[in-house]
N, C-alpha and C. Protein backbone atom coordinates (compact mmCIF):
# COMPACT_ATOMS: atom_id res chain seq x y z
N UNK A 1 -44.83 -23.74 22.06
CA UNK A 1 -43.93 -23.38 23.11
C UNK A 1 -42.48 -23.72 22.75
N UNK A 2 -42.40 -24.90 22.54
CA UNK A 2 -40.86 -25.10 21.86
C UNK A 2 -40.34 -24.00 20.58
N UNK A 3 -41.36 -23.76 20.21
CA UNK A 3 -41.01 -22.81 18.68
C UNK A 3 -40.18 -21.67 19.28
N UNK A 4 -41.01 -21.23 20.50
CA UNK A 4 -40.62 -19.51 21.59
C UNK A 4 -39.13 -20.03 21.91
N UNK A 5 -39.27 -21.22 22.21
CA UNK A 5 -37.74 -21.49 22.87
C UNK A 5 -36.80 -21.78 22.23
N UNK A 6 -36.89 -22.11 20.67
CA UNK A 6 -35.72 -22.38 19.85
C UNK A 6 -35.14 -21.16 19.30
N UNK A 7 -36.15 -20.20 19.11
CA UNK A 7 -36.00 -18.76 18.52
C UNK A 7 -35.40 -18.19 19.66
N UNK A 8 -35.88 -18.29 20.73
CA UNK A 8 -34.48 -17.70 21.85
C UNK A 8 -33.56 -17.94 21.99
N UNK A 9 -33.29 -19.07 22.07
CA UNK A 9 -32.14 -20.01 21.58
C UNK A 9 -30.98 -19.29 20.32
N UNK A 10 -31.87 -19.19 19.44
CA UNK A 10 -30.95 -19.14 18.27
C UNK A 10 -30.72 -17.39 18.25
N UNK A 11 -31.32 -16.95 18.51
CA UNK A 11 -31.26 -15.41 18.94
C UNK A 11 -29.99 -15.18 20.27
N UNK A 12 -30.45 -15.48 20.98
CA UNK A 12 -29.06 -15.39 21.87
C UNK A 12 -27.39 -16.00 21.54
N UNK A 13 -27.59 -16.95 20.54
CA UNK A 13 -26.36 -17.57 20.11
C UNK A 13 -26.09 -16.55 19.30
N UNK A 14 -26.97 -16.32 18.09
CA UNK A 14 -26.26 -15.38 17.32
C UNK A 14 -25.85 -14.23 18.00
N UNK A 15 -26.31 -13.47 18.89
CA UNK A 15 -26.18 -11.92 19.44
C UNK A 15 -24.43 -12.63 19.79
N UNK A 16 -24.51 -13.51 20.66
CA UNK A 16 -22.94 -14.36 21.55
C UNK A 16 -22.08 -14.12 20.16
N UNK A 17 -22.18 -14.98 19.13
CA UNK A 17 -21.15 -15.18 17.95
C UNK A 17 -21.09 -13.56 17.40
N UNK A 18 -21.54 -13.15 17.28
CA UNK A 18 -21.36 -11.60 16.69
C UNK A 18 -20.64 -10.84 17.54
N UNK A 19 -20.82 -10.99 18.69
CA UNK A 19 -19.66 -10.24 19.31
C UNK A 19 -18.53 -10.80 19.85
N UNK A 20 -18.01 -12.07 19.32
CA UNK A 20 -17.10 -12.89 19.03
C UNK A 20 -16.44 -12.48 18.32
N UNK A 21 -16.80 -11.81 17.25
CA UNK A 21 -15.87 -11.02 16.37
C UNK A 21 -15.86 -9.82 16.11
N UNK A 22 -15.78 -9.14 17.30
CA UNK A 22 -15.48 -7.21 17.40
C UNK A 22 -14.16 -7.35 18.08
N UNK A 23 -13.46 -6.31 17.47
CA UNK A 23 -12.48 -5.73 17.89
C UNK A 23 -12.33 -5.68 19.11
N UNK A 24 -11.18 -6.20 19.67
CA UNK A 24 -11.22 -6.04 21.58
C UNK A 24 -10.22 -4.90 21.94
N UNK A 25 -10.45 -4.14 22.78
CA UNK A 25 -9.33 -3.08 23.02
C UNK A 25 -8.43 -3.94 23.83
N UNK A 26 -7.21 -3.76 23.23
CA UNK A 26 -6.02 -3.72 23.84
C UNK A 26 -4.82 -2.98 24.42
N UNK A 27 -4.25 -3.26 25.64
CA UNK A 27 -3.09 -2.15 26.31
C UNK A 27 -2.00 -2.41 24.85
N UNK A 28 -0.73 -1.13 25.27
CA UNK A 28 0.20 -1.14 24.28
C UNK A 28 1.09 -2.26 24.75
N UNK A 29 1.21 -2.80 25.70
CA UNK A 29 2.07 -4.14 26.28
C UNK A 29 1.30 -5.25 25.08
N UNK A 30 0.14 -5.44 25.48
CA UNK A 30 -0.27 -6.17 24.67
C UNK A 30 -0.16 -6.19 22.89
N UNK A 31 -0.11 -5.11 22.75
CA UNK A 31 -0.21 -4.89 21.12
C UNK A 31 1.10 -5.33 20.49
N UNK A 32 1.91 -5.40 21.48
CA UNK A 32 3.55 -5.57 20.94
C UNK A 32 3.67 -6.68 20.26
N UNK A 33 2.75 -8.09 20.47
CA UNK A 33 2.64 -9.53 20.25
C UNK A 33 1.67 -9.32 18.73
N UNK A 34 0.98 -8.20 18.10
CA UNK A 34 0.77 -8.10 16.82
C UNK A 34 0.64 -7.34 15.81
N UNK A 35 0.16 -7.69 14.53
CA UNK A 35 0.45 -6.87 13.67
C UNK A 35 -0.38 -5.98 13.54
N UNK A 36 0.29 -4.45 13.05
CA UNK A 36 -0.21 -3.15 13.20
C UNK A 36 -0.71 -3.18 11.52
N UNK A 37 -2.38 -3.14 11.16
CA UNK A 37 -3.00 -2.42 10.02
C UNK A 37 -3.17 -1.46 9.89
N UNK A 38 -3.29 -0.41 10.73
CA UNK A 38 -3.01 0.96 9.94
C UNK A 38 -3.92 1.43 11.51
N UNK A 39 -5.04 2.66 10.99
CA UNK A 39 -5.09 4.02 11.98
C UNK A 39 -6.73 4.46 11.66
N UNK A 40 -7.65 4.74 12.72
CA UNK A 40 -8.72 4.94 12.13
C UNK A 40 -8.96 6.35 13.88
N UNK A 41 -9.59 7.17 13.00
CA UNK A 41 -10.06 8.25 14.23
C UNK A 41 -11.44 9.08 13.96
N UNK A 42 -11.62 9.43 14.91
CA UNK A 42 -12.94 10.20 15.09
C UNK A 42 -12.80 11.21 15.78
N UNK A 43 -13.60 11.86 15.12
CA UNK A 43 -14.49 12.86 15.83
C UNK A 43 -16.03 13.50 15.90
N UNK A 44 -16.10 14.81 17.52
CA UNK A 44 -17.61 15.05 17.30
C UNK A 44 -18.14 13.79 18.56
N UNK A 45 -17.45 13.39 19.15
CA UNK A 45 -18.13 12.33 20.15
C UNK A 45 -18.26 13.18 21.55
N UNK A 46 -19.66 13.27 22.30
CA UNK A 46 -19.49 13.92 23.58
C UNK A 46 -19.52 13.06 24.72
N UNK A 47 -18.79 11.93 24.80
CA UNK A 47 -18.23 11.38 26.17
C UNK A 47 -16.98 10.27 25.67
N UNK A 48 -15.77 9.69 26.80
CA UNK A 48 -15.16 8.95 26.54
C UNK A 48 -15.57 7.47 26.20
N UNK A 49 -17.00 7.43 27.13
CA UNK A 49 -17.15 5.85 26.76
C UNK A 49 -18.15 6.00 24.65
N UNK A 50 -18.17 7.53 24.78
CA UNK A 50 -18.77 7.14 23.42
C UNK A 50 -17.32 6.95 22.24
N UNK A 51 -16.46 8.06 22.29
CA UNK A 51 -15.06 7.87 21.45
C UNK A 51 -14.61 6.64 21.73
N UNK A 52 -14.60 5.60 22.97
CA UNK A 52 -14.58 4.36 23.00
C UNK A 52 -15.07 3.54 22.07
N UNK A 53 -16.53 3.91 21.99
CA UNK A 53 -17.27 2.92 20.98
C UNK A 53 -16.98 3.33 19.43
N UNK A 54 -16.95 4.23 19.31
CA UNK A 54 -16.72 4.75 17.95
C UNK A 54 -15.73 4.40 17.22
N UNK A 55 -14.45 4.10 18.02
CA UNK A 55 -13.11 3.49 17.58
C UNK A 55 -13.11 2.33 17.47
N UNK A 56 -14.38 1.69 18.15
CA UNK A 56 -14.37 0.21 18.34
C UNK A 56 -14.95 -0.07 17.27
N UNK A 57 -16.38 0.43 16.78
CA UNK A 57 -16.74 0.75 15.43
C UNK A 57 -16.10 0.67 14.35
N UNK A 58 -15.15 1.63 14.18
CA UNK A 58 -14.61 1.81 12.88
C UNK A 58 -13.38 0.79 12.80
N UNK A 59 -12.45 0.17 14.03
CA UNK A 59 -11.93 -0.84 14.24
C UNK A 59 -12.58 -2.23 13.31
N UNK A 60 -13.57 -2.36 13.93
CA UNK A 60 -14.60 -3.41 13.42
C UNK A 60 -15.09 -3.12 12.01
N UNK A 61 -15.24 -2.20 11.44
CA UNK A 61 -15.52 -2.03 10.25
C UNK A 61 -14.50 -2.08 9.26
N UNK A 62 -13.19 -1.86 9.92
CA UNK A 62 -11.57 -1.77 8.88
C UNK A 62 -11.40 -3.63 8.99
N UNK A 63 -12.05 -4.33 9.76
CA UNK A 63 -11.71 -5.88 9.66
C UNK A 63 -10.62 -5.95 10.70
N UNK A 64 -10.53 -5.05 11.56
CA UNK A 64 -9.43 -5.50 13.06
C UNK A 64 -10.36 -6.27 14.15
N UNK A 65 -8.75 -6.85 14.64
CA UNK A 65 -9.47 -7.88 15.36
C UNK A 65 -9.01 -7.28 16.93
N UNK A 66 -7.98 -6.24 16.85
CA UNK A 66 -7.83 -5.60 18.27
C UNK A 66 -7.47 -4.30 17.75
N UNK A 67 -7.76 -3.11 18.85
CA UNK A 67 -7.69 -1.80 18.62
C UNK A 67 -6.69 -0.85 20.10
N UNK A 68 -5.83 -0.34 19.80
CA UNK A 68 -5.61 0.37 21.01
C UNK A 68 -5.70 1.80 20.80
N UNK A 69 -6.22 2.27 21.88
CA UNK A 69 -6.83 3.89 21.72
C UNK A 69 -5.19 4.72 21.88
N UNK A 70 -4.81 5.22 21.19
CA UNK A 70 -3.61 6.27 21.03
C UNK A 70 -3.92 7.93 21.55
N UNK A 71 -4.97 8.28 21.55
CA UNK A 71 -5.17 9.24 21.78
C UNK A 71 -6.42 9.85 22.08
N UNK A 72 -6.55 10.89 22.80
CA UNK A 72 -8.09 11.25 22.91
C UNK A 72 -7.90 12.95 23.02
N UNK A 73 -8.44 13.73 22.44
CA UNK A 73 -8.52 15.59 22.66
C UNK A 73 -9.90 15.89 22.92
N UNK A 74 -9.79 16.99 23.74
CA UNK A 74 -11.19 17.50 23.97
C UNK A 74 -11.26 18.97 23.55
N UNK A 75 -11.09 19.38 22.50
CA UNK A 75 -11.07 20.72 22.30
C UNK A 75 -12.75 20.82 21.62
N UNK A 76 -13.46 21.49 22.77
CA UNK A 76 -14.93 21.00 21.97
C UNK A 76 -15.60 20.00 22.22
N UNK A 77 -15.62 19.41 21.30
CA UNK A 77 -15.89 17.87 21.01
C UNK A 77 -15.18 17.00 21.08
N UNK A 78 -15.21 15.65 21.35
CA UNK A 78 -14.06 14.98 21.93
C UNK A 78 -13.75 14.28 20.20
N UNK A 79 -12.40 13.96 19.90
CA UNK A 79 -11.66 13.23 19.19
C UNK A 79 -10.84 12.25 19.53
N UNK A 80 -10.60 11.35 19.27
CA UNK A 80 -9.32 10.50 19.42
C UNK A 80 -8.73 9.24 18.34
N UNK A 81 -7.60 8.88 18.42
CA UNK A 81 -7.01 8.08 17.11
C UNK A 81 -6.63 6.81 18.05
N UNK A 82 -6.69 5.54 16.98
CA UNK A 82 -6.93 4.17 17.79
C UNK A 82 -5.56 3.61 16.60
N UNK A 83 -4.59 2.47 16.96
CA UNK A 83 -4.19 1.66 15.95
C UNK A 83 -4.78 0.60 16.27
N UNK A 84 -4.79 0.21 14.76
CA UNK A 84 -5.80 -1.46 14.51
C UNK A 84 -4.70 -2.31 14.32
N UNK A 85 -5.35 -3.52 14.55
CA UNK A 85 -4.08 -4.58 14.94
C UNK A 85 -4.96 -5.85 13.95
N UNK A 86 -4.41 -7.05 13.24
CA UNK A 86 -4.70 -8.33 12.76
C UNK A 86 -4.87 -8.84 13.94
């Protein structure tokens, strides 16, 4: 029984610490306080909360630690461009 409960334990901490370090969206007020790494975008996403995640994704995959969404088009399929921030 203790075994079930340490493995939950350590399972829920890790899931907590891993998303400790994803990219957090930030307003452009906010972004002003850091530094701009560059530009990551997508497309082919069919809802906003999915182009949400997708930017948050590739945010997190460029090594940013905040992302603000710059843009979103729907011609079709939805697209949009995010700047990544240190």
């Amino acid at each position: 029984m203790k075994t079930i409960k340490y493995a939950v334990a350590a399972i829920a901490l890790s899931t907590l610490s891993f998303g400790a370090f994803a990219a957090q969206s930030v307003s452009s007020a906010e972004a002003q306080n850091l530094n701009k790494m560059g530009v990551v975008s997508v497309q082919g996403a069919t809802t906003l909360d999915g182009l949400e995640a997708e930017l948050a994704q590739k945010a997190d995959q460029a090594g940013a630690k905040a992302y603000s969404i710059t843009s979103a088009n729907t011609n079709g399929k939805m697209s949009g461009t995010a700047v990544i921030y240190k």
